[in-house]
C-alpha atoms as a PDB file:
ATOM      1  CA  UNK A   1     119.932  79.037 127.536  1.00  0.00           C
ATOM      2  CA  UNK A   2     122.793  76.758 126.895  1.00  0.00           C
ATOM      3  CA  UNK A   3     122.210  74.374 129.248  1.00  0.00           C
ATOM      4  CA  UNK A   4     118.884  73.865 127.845  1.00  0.00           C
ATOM      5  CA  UNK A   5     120.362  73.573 124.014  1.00  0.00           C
ATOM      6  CA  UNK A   6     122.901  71.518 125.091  1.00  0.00           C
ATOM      7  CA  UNK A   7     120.358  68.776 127.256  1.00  0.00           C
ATOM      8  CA  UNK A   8     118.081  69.145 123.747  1.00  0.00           C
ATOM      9  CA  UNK A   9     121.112  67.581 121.402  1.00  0.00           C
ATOM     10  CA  UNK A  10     121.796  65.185 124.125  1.00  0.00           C
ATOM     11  CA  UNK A  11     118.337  64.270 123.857  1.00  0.00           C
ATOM     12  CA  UNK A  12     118.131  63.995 120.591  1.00  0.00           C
ATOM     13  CA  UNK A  13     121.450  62.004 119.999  1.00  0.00           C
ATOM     14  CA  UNK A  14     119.991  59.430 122.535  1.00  0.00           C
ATOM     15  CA  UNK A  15     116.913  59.279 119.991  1.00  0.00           C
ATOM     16  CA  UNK A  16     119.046  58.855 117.002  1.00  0.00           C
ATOM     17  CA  UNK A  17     121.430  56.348 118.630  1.00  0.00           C
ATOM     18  CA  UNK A  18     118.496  54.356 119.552  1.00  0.00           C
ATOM     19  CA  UNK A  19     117.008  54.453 116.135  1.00  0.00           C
ATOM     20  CA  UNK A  20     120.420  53.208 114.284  1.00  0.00           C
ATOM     21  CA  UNK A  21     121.004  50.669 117.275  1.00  0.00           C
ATOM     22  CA  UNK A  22     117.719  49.161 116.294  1.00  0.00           C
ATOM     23  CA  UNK A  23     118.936  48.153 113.415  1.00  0.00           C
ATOM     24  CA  UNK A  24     121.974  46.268 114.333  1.00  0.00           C
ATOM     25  CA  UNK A  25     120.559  45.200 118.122  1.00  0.00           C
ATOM     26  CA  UNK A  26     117.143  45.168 118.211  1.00  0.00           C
ATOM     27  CA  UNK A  27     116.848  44.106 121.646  1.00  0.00           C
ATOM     28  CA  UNK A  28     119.783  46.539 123.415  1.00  0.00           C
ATOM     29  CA  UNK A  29     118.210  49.739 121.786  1.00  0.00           C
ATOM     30  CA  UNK A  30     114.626  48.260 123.277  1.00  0.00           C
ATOM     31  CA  UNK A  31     116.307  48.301 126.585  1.00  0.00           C
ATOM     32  CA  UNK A  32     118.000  51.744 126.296  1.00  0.00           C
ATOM     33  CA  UNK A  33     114.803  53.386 124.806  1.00  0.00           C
ATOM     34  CA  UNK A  34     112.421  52.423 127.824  1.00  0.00           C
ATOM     35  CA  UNK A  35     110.911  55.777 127.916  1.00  0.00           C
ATOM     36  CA  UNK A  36     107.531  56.153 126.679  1.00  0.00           C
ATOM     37  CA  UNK A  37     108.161  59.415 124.738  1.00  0.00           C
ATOM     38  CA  UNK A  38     111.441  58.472 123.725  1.00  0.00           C
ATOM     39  CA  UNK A  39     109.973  54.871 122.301  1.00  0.00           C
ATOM     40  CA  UNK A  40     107.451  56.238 120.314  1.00  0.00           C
ATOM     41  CA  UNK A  41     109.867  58.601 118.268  1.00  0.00           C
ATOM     42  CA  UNK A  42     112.698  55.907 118.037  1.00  0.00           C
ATOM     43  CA  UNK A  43     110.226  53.207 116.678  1.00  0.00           C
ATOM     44  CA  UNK A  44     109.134  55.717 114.172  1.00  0.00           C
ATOM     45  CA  UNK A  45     112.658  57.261 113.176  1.00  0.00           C
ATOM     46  CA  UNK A  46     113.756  53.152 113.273  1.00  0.00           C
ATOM     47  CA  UNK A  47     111.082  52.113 110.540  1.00  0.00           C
ATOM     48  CA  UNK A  48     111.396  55.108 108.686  1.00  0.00           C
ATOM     49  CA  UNK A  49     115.477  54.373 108.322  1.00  0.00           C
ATOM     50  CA  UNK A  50     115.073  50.685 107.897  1.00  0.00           C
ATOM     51  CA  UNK A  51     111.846  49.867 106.632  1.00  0.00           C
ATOM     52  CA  UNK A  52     111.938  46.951 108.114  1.00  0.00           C
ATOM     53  CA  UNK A  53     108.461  45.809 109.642  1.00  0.00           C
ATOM     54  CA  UNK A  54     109.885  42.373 111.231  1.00  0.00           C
ATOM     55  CA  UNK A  55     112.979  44.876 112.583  1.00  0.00           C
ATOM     56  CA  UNK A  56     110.687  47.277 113.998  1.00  0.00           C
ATOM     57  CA  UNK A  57     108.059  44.763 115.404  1.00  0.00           C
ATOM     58  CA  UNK A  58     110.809  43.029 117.463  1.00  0.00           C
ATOM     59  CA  UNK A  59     112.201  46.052 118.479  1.00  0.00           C
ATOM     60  CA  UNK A  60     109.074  47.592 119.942  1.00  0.00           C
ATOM     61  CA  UNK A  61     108.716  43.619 121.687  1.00  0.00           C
ATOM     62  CA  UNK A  62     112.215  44.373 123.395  1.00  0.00           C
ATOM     63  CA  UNK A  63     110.879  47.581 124.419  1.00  0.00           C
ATOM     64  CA  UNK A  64     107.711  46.062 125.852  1.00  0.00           C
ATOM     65  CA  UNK A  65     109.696  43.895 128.178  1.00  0.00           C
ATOM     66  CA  UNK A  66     112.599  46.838 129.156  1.00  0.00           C
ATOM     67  CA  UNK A  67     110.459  49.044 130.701  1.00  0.00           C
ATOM     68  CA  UNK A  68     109.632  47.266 133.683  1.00  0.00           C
ATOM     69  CA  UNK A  69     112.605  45.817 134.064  1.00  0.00           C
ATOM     70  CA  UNK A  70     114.606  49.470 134.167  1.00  0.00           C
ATOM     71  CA  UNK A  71     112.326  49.891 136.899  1.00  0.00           C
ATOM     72  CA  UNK A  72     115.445  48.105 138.410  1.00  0.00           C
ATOM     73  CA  UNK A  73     117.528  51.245 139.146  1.00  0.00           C
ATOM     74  CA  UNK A  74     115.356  52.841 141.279  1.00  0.00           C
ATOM     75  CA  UNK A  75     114.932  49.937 143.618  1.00  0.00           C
ATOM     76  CA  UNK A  76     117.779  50.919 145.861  1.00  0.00           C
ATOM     77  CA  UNK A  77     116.731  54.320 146.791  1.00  0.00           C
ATOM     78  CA  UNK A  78     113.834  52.939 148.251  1.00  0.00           C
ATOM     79  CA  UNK A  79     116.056  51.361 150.808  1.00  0.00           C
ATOM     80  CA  UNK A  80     118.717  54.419 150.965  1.00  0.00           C
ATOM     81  CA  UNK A  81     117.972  55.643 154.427  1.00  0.00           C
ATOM     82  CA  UNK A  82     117.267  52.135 155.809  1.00  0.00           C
ATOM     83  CA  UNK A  83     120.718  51.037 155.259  1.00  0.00           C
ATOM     84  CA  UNK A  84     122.106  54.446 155.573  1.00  0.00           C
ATOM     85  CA  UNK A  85     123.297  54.165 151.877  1.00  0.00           C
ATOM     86  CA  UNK A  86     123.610  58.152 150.436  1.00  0.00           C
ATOM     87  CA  UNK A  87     122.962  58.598 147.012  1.00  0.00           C
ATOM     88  CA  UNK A  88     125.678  57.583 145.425  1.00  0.00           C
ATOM     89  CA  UNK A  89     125.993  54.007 146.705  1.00  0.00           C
ATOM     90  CA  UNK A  90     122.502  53.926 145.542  1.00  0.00           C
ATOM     91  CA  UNK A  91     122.789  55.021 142.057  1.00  0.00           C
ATOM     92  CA  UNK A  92     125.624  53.004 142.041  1.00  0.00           C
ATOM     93  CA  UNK A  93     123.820  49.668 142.898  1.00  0.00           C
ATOM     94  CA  UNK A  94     120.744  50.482 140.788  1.00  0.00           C
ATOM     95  CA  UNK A  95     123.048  50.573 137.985  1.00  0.00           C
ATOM     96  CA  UNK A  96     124.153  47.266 139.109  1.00  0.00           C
ATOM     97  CA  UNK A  97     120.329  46.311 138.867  1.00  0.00           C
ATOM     98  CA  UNK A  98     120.065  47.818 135.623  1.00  0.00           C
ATOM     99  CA  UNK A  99     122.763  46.143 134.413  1.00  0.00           C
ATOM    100  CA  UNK A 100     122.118  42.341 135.702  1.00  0.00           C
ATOM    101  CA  UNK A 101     118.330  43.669 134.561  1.00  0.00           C
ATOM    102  CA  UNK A 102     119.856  43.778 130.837  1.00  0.00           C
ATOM    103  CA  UNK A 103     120.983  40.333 131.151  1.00  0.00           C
ATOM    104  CA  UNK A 104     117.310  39.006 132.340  1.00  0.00           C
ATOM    105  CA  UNK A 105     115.898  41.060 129.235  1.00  0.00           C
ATOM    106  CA  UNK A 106     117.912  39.041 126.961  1.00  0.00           C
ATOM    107  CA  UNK A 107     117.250  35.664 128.530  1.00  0.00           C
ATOM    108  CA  UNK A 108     113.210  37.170 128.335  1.00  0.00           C
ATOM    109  CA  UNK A 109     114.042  37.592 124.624  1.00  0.00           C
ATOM    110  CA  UNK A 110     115.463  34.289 123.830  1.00  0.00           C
ATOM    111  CA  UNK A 111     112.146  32.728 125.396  1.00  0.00           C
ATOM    112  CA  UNK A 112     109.657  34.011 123.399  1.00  0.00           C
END
């Protein structure tokens, strides 16, 4: 019973960081907030705080564009027992991925 209260306020202070985030960097809380469900609520909590159409609009842009590119963290463990990696080499490198992903989300941003 713990457990499960303590993953529900972890879950919830991702969905509050993302909403404040989205009002100082749009585009990093788009990227963080990739998760259909978790979207939805943070676009909503985001508007509601800021009331900021033009805000919320690019936000849910950023968002638009992060969610394939997150994708990137799972591409190693499609390759784990090919190269013999183990799991943690793998999560390691797909949060390499995710993190040169971040920096092709921005350069995404910039061009449109």
């Amino acid at each position: 019973m713990l457990f499960t209260a303590l993953k529900a306020a972890i879950a919830a202070s991702v969905i509050i960081f993302a909403s404040w985030l989205a009002g100082k960097k749009p585009e990093l809380a788009g990227f963080i907030t990739a998760l259909p469900l978790v979207s939805i609520m943070a676009i909503a909590f985001s508007y509601t705080q800021h009331d900021d159409v033009g805000n919320t609009v690019q936000y849910a842009r950023s968002i638009i564009f992060a969610v394939p590119i997150s994708w990137l963290f799972f591409v190693p463990f499609f390759f784990t027992e090919k190269f013999n990696l183990g799991f943690w080499p793998s999560w390691a490198l797909g949060l390499a991925l995710l993190a040169a992903g971040y920096f092709l989300h921005q350069w995404i941003l910039k061009q449109i």
